[in-house]
N, C-alpha and C. Protein backbone atom coordinates (compact mmCIF):
# COMPACT_ATOMS: atom_id res chain seq x y z
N UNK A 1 37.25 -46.40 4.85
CA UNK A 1 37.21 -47.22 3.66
C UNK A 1 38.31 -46.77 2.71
N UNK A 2 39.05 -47.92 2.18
CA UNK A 2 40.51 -47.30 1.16
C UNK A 2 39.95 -47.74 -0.29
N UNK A 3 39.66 -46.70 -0.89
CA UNK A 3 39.39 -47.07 -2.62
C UNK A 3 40.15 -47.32 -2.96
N UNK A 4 40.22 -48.29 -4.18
CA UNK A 4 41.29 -48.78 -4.99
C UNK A 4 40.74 -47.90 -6.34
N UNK A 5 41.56 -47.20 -6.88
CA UNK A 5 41.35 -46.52 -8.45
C UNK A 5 42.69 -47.05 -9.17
N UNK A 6 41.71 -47.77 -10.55
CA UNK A 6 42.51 -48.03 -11.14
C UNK A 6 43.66 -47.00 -12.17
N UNK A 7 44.11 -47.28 -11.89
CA UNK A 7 45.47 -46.69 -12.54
C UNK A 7 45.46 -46.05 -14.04
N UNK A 8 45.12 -46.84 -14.95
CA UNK A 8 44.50 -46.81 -16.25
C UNK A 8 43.31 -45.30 -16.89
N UNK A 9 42.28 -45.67 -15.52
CA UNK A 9 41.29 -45.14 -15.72
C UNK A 9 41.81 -43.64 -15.40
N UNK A 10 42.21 -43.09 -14.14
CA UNK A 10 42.86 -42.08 -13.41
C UNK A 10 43.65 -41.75 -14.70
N UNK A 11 44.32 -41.72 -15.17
CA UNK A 11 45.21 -41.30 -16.25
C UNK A 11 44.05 -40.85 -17.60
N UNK A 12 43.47 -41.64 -17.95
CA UNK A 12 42.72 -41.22 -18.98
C UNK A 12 41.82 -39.87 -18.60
N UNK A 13 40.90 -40.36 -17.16
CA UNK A 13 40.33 -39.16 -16.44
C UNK A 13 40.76 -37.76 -16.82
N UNK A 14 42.37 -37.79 -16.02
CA UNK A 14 43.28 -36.50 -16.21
C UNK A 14 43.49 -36.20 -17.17
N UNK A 15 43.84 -37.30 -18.40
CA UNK A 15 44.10 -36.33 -20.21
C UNK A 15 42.91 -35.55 -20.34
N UNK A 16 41.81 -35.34 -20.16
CA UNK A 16 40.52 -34.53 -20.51
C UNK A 16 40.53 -33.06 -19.82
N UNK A 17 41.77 -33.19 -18.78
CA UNK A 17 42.17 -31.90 -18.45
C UNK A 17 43.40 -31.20 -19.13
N UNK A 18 42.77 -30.17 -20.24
CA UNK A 18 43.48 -29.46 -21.06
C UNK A 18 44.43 -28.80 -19.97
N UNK A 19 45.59 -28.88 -20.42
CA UNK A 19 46.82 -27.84 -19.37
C UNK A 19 47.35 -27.61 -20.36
N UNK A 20 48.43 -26.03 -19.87
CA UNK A 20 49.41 -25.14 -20.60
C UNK A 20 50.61 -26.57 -20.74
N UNK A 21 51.73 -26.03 -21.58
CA UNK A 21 53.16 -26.60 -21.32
C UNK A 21 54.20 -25.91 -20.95
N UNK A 22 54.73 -26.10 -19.66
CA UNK A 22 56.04 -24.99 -19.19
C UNK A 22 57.68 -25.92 -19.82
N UNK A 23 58.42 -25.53 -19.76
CA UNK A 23 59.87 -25.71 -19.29
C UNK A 23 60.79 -24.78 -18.57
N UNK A 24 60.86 -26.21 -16.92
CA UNK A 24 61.02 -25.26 -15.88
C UNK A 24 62.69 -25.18 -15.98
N UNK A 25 63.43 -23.91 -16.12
CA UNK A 25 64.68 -24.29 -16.10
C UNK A 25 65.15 -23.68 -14.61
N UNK A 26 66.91 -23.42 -14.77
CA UNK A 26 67.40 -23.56 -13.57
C UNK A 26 69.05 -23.45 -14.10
N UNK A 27 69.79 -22.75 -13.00
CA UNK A 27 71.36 -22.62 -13.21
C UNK A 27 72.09 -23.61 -12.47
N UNK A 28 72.95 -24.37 -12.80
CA UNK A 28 73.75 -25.36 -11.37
C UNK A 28 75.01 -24.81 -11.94
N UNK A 29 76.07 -24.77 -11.36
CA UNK A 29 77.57 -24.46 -11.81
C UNK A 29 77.46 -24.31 -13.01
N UNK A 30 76.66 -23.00 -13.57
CA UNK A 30 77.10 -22.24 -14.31
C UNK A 30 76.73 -22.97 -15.52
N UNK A 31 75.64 -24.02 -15.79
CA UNK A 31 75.60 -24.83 -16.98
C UNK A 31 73.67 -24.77 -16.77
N UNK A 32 73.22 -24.51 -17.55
CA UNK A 32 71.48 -24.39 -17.88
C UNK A 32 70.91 -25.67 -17.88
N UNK A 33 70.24 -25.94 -16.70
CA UNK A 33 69.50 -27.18 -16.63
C UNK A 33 67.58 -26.90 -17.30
N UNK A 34 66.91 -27.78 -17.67
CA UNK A 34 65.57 -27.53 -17.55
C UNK A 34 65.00 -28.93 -17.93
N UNK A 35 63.32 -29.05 -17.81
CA UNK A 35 62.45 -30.25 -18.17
C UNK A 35 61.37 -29.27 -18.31
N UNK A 36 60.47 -30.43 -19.37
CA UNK A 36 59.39 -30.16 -19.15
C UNK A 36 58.45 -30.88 -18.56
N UNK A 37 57.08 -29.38 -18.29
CA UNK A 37 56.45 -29.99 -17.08
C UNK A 37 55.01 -29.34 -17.43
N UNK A 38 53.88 -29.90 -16.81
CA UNK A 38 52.61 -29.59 -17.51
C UNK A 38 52.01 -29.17 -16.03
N UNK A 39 52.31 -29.52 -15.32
CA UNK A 39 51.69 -29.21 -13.97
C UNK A 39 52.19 -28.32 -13.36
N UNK A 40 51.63 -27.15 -13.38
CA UNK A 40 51.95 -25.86 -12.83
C UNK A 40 50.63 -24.60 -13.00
N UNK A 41 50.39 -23.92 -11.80
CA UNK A 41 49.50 -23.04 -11.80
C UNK A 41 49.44 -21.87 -10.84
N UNK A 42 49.26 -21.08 -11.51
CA UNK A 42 49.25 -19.84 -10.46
C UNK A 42 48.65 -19.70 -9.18
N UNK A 43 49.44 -19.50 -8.01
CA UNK A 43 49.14 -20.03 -6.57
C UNK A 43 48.47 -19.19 -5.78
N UNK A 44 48.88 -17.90 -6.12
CA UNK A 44 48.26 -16.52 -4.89
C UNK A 44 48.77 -14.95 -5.84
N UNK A 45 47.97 -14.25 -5.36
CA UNK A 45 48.25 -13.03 -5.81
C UNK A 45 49.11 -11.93 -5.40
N UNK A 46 48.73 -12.30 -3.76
CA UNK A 46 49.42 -11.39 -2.65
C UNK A 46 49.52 -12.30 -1.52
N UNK A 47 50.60 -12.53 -1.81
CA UNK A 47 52.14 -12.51 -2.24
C UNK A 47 51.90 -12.95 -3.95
N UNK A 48 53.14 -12.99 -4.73
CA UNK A 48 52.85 -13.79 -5.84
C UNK A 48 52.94 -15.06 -5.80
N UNK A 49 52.71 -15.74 -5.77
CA UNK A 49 53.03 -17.82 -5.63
C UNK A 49 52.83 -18.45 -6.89
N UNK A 50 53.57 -19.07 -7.39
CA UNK A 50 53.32 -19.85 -8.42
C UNK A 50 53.22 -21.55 -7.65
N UNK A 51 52.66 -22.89 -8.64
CA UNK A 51 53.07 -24.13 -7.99
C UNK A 51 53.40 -24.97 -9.38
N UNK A 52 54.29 -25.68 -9.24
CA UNK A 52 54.84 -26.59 -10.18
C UNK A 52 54.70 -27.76 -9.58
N UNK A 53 55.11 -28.89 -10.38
CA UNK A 53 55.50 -30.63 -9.74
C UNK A 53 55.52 -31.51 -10.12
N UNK A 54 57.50 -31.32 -10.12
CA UNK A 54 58.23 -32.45 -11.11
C UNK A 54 58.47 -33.88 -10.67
N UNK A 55 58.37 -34.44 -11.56
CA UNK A 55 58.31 -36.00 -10.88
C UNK A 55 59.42 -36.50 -9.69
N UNK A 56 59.29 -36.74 -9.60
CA UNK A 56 60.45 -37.64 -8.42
C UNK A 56 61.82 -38.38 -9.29
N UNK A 57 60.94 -38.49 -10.33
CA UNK A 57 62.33 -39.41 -11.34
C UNK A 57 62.92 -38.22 -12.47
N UNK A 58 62.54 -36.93 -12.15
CA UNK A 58 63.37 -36.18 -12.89
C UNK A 58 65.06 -35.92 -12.11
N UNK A 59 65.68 -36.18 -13.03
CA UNK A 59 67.21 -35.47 -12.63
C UNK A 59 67.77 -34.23 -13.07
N UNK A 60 66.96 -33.44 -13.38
CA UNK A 60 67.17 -31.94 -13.44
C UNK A 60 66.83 -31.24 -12.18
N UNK A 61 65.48 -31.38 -11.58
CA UNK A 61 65.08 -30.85 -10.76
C UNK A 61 65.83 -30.74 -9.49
N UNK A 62 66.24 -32.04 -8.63
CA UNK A 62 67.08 -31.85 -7.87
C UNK A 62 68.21 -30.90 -7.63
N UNK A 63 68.91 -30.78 -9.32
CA UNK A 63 69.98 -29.94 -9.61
C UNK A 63 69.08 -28.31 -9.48
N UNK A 64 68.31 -28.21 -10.04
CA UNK A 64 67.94 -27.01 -10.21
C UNK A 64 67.25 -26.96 -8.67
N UNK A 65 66.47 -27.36 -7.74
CA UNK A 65 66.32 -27.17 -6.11
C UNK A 65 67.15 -26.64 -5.60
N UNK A 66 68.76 -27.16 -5.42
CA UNK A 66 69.62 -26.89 -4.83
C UNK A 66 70.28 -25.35 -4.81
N UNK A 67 70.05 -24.93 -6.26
CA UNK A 67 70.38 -23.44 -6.30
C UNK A 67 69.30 -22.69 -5.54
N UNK A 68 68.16 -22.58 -5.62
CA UNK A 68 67.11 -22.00 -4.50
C UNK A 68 66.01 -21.36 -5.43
N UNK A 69 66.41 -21.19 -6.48
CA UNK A 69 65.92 -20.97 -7.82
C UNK A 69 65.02 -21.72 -9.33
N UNK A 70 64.41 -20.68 -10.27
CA UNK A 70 63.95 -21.35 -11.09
C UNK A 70 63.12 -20.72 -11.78
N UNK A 71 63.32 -20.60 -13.31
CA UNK A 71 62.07 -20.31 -13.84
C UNK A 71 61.17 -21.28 -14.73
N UNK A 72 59.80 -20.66 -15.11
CA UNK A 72 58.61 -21.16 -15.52
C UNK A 72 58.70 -20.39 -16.66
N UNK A 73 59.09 -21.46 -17.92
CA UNK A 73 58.68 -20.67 -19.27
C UNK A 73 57.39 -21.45 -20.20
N UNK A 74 56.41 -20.44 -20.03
CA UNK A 74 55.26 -20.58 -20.65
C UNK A 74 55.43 -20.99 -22.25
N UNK A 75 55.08 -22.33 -23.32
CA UNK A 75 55.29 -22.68 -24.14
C UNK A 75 54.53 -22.40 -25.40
N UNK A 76 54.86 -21.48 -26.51
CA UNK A 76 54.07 -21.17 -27.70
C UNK A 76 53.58 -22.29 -28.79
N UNK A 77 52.48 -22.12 -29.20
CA UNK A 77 52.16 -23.38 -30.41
C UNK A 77 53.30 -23.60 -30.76
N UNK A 78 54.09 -23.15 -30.82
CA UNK A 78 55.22 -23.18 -32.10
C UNK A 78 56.58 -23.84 -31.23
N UNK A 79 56.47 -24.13 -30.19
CA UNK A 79 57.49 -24.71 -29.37
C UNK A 79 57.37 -26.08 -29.20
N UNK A 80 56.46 -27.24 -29.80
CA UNK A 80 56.35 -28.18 -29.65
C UNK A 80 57.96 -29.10 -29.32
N UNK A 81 58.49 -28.76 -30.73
CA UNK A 81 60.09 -29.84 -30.60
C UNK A 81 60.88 -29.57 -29.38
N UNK A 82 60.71 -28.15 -28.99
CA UNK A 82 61.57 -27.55 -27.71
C UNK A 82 61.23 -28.76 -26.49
N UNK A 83 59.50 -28.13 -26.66
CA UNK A 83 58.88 -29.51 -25.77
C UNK A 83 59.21 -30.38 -25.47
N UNK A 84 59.11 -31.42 -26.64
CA UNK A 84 59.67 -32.87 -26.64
C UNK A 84 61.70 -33.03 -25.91
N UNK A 85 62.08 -32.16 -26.71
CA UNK A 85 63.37 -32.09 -26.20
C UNK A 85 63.73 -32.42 -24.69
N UNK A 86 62.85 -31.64 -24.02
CA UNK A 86 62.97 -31.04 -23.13
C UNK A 86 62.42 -32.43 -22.05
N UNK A 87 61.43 -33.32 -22.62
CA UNK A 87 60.75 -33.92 -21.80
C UNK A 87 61.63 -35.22 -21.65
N UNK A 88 62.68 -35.19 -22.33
CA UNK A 88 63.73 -36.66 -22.65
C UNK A 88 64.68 -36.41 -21.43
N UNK A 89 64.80 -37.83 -20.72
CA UNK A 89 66.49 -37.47 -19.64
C UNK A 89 68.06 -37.50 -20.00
N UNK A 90 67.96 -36.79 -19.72
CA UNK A 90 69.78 -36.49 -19.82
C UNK A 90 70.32 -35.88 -20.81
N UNK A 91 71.04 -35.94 -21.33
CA UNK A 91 71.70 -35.19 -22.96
C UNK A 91 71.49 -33.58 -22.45
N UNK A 92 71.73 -32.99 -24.07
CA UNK A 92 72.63 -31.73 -23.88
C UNK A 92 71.26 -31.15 -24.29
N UNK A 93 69.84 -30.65 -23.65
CA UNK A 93 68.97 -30.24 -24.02
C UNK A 93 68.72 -28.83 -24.56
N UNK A 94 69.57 -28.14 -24.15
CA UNK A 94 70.23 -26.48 -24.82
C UNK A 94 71.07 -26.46 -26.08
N UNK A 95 71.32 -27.43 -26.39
CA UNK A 95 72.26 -27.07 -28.08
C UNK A 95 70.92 -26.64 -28.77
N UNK A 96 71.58 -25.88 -29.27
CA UNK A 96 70.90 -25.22 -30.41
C UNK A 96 69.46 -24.28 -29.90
N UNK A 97 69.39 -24.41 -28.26
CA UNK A 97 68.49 -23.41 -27.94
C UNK A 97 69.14 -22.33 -27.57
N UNK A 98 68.45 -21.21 -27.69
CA UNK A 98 68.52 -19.67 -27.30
C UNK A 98 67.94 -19.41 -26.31
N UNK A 99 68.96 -18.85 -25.68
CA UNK A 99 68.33 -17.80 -24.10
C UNK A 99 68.72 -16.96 -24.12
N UNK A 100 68.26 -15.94 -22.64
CA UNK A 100 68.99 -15.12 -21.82
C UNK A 100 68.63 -15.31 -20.58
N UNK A 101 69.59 -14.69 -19.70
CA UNK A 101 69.46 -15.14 -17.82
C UNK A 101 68.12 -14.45 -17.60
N UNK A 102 67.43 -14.83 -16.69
CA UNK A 102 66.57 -14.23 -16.08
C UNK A 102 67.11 -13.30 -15.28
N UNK A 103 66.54 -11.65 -15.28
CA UNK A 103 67.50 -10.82 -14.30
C UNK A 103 67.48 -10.67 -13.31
N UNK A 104 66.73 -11.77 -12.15
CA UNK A 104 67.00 -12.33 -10.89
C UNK A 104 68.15 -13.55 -10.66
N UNK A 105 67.19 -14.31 -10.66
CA UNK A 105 68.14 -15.88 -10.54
C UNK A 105 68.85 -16.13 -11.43
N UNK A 106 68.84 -15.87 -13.03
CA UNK A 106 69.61 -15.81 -13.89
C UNK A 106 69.21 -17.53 -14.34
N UNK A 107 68.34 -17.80 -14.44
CA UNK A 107 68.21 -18.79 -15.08
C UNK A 107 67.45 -19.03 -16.58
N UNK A 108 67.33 -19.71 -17.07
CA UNK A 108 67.35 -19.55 -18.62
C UNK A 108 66.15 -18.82 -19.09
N UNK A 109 65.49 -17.83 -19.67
CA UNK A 109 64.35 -17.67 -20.35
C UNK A 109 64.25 -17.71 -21.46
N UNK A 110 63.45 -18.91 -22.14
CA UNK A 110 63.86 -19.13 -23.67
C UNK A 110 63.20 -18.30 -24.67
N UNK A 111 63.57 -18.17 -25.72
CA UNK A 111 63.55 -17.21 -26.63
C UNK A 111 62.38 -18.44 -27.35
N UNK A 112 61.18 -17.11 -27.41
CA UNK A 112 59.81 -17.98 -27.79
C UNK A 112 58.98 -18.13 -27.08
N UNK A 113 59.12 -17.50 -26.14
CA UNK A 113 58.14 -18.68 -24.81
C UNK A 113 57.02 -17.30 -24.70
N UNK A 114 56.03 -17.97 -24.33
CA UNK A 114 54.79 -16.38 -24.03
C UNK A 114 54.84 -15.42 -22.97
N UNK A 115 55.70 -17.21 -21.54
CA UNK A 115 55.67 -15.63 -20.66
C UNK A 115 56.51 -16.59 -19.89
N UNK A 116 57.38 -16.14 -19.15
CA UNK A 116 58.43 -16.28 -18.40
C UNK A 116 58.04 -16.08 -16.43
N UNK A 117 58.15 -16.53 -15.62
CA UNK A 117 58.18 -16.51 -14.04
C UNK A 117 59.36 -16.81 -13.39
N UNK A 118 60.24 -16.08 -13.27
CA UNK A 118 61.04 -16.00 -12.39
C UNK A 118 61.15 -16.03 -11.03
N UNK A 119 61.35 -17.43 -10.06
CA UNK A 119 60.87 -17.55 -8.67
C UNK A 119 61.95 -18.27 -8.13
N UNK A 120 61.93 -18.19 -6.48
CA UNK A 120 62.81 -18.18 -5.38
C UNK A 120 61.70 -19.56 -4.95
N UNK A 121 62.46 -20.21 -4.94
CA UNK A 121 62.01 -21.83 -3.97
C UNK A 121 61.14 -21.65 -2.52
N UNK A 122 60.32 -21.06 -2.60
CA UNK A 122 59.84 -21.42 -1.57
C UNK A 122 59.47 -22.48 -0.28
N UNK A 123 58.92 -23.81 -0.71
CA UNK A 123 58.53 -24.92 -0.20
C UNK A 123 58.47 -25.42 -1.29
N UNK A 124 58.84 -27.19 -0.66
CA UNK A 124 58.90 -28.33 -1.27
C UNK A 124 58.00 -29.40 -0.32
N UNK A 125 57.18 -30.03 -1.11
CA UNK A 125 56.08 -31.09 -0.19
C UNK A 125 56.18 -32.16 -1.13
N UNK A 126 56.30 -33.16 -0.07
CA UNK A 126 55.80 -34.68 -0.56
C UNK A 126 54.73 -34.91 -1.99
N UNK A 127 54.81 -35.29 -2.44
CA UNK A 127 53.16 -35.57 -3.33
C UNK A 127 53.50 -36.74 -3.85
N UNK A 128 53.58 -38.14 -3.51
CA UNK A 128 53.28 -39.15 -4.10
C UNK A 128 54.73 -39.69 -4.90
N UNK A 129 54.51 -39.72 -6.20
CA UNK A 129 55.37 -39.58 -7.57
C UNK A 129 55.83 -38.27 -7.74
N UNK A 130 55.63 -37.31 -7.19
CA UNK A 130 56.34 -36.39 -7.65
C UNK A 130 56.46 -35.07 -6.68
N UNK A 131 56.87 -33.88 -6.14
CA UNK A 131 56.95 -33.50 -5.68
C UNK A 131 55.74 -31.98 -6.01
N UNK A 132 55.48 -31.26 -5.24
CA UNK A 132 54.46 -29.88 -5.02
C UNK A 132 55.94 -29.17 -4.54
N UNK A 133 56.44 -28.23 -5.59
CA UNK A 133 56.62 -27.15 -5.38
C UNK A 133 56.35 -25.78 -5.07
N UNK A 134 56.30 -24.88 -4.59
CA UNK A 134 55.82 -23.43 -4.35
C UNK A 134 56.79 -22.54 -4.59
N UNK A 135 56.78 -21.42 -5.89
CA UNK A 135 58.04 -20.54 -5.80
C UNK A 135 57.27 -18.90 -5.60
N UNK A 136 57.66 -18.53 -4.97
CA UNK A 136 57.58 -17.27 -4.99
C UNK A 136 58.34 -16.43 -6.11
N UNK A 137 57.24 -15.31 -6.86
CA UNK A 137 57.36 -14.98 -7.92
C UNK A 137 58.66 -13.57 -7.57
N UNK A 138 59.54 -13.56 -8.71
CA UNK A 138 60.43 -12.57 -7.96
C UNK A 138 60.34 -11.39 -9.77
N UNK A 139 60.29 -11.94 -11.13
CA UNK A 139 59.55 -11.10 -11.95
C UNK A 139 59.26 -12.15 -13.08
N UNK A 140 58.74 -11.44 -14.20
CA UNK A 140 58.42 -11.79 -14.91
C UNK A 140 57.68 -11.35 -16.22
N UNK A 141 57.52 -11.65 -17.59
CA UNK A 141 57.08 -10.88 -18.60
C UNK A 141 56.61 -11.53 -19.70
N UNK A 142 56.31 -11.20 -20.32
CA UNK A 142 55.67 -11.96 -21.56
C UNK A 142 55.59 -11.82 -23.43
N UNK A 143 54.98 -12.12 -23.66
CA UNK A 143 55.02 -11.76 -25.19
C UNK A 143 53.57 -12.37 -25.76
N UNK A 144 53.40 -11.95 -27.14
CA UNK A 144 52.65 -12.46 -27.83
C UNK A 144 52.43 -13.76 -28.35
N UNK A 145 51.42 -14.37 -28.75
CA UNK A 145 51.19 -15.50 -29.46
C UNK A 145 50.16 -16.49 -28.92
N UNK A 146 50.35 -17.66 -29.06
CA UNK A 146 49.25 -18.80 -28.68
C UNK A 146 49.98 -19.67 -28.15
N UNK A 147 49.26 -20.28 -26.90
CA UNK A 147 50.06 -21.27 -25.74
C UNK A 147 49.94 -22.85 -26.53
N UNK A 148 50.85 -23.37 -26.42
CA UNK A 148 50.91 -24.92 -26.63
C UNK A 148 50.51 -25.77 -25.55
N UNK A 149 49.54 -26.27 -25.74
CA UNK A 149 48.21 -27.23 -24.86
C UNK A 149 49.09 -28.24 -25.09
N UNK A 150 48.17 -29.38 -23.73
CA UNK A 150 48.61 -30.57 -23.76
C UNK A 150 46.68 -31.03 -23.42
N UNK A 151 46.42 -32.25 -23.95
CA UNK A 151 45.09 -32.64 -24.15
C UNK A 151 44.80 -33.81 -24.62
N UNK A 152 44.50 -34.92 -23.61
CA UNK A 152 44.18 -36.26 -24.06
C UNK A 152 45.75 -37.00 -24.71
N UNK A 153 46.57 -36.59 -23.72
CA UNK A 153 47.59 -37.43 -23.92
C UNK A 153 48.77 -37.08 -25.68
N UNK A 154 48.35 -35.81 -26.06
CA UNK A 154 48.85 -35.38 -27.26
C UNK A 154 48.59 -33.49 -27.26
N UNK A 155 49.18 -32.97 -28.27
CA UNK A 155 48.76 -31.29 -28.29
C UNK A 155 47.91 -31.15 -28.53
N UNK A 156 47.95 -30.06 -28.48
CA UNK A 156 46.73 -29.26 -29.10
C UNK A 156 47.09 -27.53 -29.26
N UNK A 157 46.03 -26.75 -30.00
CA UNK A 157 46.25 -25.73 -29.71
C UNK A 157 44.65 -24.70 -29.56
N UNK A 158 44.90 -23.68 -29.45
CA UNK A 158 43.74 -22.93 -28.95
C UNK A 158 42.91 -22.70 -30.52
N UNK A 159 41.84 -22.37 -30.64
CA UNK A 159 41.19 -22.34 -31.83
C UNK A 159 39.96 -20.74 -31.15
N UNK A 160 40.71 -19.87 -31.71
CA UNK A 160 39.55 -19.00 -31.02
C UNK A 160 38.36 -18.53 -32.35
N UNK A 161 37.36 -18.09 -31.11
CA UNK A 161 35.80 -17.85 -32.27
C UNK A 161 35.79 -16.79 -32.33
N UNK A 162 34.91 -16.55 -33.93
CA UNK A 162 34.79 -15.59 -34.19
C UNK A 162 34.03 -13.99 -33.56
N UNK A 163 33.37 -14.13 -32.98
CA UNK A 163 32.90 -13.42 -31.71
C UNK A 163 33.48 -13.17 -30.89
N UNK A 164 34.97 -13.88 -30.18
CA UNK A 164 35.81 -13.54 -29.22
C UNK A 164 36.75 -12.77 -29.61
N UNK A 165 37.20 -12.85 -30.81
CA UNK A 165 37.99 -12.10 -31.85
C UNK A 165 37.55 -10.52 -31.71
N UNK A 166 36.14 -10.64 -31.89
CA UNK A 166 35.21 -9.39 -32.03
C UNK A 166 35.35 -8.04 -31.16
N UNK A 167 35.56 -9.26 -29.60
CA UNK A 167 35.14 -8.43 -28.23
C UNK A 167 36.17 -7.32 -28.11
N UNK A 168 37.97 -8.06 -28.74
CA UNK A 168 38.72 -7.51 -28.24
C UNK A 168 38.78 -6.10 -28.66
């Protein structure tokens, strides 16, 4: 039997699933590519695996595949505009942003971000609209602050209680 799900509904479904916000970047001849991307999650432990999966109609990604490379920068409340920037095609999405290379692949880690994954391309699979990536984790690090949510089709951010505050 082939269900038909409507399209509409499936989308609304999925906004009720709170996710982080990454921007996955990437080096091509020496010029800093990246997008952002909401779909990504930690894959395995041992080995390290991360999984991402950028649409099919991104034109960064391709560029950034080809090097073999890529990182996952984890997005702070405070990175929203980076966000948006980031989620638009084409143009010069690095003016006026700050990096440094990642000290593997050397691809961008932005200044702000909570935590950074530095990974080697593992596999690439079909998925529909967009592709299932797998990178194998090669390092990575982090920082302080609060992650910038995505939720019901708009941000959000974390609101912690007073009791959790307590535990730490």
């Amino acid at each position: 039997m082939n269900a038909t799900v409507d399209t509409e509904l499936f989308k609304d479904a999925m906004s009720r699933f709170t996710t982080g916000v990454t921007i996955v970047t990437g080096i091509d001849g020496g010029l800093p590519l990246g997008f952002t991307c909401q779909s990504f999650v930690s894959l395995s432990i041992d080995p390290p695996f991360v999984a991402v999966a950028p649409a099919r109609s991104s034109t960064s990604w391709p560029r950034i595949a080809r090097t073999g490379s890529f990182c996952v920068n984890v997005l702070a409340d405070t990175q929203e505009d980076l966000c948006l920037g980031f989620a638009v095609s084409g143009g010069d999405k690095f003016n006026g942003v700050t990096w440094n290379p990642a000290p593997i692949s050397g691809a961008p880690v932005l200044d702000g971000s909570l935590a950074w994954v530095d990974c080697r391309l593992e596999l690439a699979h079909d998925a529909g609209d967009h592709e299932l990536i797998i990178g194998k984790v090669l390092d990575l690090g982090t920082a302080e602050g609060a992650p910038l949510l995505f939720f019901r089709r708009g941000f959000a951010t974390v609101a912690r209680r007073e009791h959790e505050a307590k535990r730490g």
